[in-house]
Protein backbone atom coordinates (compact mmCIF):
# COMPACT_ATOMS: atom_id res chain seq x y z
CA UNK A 1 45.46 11.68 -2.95
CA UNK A 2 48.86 13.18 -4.36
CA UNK A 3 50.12 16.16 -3.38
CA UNK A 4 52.96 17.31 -5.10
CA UNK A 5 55.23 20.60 -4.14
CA UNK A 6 57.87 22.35 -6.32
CA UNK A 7 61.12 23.83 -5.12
CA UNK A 8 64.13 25.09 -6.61
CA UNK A 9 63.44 27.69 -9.39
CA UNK A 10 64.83 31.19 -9.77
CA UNK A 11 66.62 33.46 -11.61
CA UNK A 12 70.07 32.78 -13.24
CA UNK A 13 71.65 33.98 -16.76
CA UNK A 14 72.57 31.88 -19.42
CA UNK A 15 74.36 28.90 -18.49
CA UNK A 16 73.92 28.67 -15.43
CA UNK A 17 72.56 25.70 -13.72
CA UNK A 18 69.16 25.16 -11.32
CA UNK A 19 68.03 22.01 -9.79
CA UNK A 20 64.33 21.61 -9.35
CA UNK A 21 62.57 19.65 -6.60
CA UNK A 22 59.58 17.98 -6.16
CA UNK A 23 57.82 16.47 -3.16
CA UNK A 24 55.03 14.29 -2.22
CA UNK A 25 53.46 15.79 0.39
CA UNK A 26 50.21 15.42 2.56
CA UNK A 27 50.96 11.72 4.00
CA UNK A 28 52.90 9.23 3.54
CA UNK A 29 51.80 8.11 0.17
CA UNK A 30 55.03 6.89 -2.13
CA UNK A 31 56.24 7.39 -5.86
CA UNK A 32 56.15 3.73 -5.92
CA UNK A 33 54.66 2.54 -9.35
CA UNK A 34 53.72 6.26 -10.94
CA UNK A 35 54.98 7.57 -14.16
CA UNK A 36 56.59 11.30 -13.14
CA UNK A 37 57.39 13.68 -14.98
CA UNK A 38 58.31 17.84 -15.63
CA UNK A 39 56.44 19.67 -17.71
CA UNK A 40 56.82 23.72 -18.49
CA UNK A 41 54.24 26.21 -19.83
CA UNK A 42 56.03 29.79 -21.48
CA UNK A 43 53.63 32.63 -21.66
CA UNK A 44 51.30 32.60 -24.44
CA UNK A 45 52.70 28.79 -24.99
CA UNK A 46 51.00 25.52 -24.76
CA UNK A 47 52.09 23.35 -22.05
CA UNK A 48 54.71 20.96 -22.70
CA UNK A 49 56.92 18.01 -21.93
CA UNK A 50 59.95 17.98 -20.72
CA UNK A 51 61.23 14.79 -19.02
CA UNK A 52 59.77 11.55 -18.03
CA UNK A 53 60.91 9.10 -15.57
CA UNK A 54 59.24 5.38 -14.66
CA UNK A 55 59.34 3.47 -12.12
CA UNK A 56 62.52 1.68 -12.66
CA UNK A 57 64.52 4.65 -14.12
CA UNK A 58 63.84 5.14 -17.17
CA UNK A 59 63.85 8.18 -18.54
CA UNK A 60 62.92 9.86 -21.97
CA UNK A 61 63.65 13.61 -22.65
CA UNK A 62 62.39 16.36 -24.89
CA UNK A 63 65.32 16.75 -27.77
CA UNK A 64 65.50 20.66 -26.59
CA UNK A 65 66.84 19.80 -23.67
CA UNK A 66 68.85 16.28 -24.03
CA UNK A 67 72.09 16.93 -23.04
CA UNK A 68 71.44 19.83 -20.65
CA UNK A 69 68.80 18.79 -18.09
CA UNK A 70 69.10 15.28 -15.95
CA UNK A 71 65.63 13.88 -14.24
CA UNK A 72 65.70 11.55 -11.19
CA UNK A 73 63.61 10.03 -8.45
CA UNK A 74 64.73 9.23 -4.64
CA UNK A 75 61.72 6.90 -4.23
CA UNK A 76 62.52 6.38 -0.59
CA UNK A 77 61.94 9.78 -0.04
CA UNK A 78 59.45 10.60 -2.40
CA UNK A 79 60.63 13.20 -3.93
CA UNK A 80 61.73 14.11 -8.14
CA UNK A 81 64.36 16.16 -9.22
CA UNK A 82 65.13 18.03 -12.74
CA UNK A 83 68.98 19.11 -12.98
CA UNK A 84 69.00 21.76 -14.94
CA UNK A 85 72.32 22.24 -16.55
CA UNK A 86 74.01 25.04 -19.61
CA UNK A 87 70.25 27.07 -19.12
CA UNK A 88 69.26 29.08 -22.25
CA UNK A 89 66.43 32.02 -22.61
CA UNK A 90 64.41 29.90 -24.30
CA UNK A 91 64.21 27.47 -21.07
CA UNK A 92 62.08 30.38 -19.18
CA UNK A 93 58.97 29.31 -17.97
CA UNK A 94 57.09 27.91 -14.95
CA UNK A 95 57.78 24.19 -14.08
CA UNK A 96 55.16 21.76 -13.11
CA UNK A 97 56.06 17.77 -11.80
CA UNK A 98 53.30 15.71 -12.33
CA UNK A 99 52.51 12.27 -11.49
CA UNK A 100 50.32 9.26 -12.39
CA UNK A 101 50.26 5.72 -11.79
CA UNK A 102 51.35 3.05 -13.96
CA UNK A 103 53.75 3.13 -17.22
CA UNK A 104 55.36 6.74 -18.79
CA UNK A 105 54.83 7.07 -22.17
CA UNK A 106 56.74 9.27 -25.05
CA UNK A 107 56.33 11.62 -25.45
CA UNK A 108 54.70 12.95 -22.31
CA UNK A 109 51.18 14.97 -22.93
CA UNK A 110 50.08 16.71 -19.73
CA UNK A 111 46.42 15.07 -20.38
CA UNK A 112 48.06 11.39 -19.54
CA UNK A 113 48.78 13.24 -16.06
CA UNK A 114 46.08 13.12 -12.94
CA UNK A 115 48.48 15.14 -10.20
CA UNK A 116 50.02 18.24 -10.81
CA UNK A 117 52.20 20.31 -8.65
CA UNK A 118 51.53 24.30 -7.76
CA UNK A 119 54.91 25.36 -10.31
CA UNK A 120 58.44 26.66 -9.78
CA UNK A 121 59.41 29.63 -12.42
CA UNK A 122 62.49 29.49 -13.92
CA UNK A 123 63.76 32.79 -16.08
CA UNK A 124 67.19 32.10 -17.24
CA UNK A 125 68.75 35.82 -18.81
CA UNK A 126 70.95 36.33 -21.53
């Protein structure tokens, strides 16, 4: 079973930068071999995708945010990260990393996802 745990949100005006985190916790189980990804929900707003990243690296963005936001994974220590760089208003929302084995595919849909983290808000000001 995955466990996954958020850090790294908060408050900061408009271009500004934040770096989310995102652990596997609960054991020793690895990232080895899932599809992970960030997703974000706005109030009143569907859920949606943000960044994807497989296995060997690759990673596939949402075109609101190419440019501006960088996702990795430290494998080794099982952990996902979302650089968030040049923030905008419109970025507000709670973050969620989520995480399921095998390929990623584009663009991400939160129903492809079995393991969801607990969220991180982000509220970027203008």
């Amino acid at each position: 079973q995955v466990q996954l745990v958020e850090s790294g949100g908060g408050s900061v005006q408009a271009g500004g930068s934040l770096r989310l985190s995102c652990a596997a916790s609960g054991g020793t189980h690895s990232y080895s071999g899932y599809c992970l990804g960030w997703f974000r929900q706005a109030p009143g707003k569907e859920r949606e995708g943000v960044a994807l990243i497989d296995n060997v690296g690759t990673t596939s963005y949402t075109d609101s945010v190419k440019g501006r936001f960088t996702i990795s994974r430290d494998n080794a220590k099982n952990t996902l990260y979302l650089q968030m760089n040049s923030l905008k208003p419109e970025d507000t929302a709670m973050y969620y990393c989520a995480a399921e084995p095998g390929d990623c595919y584009f663009p991400p849909q939160p129903r492809r996802f079995g393991y969801w983290g607990q969220g991180t808000q982000v509220t970027v000001s203008s």
